[in-house]
Protein backbone atom coordinates (compact mmCIF):
# COMPACT_ATOMS: atom_id res chain seq x y z
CA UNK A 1 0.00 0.00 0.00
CA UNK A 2 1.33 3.09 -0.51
CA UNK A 3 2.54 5.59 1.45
CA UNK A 4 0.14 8.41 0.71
CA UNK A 5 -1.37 11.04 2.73
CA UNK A 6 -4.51 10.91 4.10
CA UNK A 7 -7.87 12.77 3.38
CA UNK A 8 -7.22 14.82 6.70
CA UNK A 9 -3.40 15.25 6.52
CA UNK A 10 -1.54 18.18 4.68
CA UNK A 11 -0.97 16.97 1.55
CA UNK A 12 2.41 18.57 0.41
CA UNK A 13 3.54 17.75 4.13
CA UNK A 14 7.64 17.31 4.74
CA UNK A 15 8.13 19.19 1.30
CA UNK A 16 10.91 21.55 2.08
CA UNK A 17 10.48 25.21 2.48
CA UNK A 18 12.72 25.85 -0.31
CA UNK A 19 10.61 23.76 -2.60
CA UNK A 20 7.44 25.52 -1.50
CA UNK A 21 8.41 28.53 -2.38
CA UNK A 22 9.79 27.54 -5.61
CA UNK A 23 6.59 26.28 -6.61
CA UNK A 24 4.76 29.28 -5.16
CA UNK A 25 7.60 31.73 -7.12
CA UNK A 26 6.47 29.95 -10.45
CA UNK A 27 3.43 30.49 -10.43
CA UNK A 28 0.39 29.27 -12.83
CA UNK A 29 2.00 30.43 -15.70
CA UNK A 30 5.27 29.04 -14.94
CA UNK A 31 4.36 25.76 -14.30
CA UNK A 32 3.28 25.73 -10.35
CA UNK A 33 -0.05 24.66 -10.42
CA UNK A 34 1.21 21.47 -12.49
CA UNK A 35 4.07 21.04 -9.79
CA UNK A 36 1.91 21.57 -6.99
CA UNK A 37 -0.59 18.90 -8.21
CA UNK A 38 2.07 16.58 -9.00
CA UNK A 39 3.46 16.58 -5.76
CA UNK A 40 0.07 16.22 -4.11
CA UNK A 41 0.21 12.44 -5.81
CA UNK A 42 3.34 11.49 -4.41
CA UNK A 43 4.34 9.40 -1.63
CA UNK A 44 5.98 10.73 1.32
CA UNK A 45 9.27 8.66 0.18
CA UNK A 46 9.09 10.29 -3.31
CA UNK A 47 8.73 13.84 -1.56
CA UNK A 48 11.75 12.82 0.71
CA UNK A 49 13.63 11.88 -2.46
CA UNK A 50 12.91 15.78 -3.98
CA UNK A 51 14.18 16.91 -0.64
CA UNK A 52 17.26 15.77 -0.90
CA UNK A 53 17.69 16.04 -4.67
CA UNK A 54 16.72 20.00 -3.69
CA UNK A 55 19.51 19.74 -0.79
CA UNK A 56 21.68 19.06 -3.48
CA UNK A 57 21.43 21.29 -5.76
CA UNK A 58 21.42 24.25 -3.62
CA UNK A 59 25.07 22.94 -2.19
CA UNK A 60 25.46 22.75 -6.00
CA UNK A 61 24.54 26.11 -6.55
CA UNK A 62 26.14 27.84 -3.23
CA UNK A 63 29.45 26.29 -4.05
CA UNK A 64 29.26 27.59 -7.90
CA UNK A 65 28.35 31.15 -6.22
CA UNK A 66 31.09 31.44 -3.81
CA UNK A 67 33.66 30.32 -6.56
CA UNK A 68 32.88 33.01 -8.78
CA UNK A 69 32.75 35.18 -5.86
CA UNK A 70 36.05 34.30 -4.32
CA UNK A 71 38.05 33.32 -7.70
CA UNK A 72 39.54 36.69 -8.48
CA UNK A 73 40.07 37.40 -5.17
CA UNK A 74 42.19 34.29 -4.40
CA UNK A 75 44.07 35.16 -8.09
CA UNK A 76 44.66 38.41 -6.88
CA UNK A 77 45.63 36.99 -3.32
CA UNK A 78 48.34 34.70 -5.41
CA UNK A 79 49.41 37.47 -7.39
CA UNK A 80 50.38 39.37 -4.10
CA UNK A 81 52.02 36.71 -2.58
CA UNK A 82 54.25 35.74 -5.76
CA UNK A 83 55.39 39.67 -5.82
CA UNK A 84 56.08 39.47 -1.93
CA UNK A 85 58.21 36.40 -2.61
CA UNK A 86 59.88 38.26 -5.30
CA UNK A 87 60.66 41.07 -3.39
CA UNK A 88 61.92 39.53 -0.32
CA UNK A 89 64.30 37.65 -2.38
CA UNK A 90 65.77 41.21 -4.08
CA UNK A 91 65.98 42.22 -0.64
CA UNK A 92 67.90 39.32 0.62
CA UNK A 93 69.91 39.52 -2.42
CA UNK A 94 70.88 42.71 -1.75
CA UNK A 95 71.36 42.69 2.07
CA UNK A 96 73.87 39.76 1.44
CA UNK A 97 75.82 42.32 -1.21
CA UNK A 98 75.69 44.90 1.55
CA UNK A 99 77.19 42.69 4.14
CA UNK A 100 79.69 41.58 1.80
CA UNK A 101 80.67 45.46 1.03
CA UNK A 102 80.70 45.91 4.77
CA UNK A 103 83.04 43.25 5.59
């Protein structure tokens, strides 16, 4: 038998927030009424199962955004270092041709 909900129980209940509002953001133009009744046929595993894949996907999507957020900065970061290592071996360079004209 399956798992469905019953006549008195919240039919799109355990769908995640996230979801919810998706469907509510599409709207009945974009395709949230279809969604909505969609959902209100599936079992509670199958609504467990969009949870996750939704879980997903946003870790998907967070990890994309901080990327792009972060790449030039770490480039930039690397760039700075790379100069500072250049630098301080000039400067050791020339402190060891100082000492040497000091000796």
């Amino acid at each position: 038998m399956p798992d469905r909900a019953g006549p008195c129980q919240d039919p799109l209940a355990g769908l995640s927030p996230a979801l919810l509002q998706q469907i509510a953001e599409a709207g009945i133009e974009g395709g949230g009424l279809e969604t909505a009744g969609a959902l209100l046929q599936a079992s509670s595993s199958e609504i467990k199962s969009m949870n996750g894949l939704q879980s997903q996907s946003t870790s998907a999507a967070d990890k994309t955004t901080s990327d792009a957020v972060y790449k030039n900065a770490i480039a930039y970061q690397d760039k700075l270092v790379k100069s500072l290592t250049t630098q301080r071996t000039k400067l050791g360079t020339a402190m060891d041709k100082l000492a040497a004209a000091m000796e």
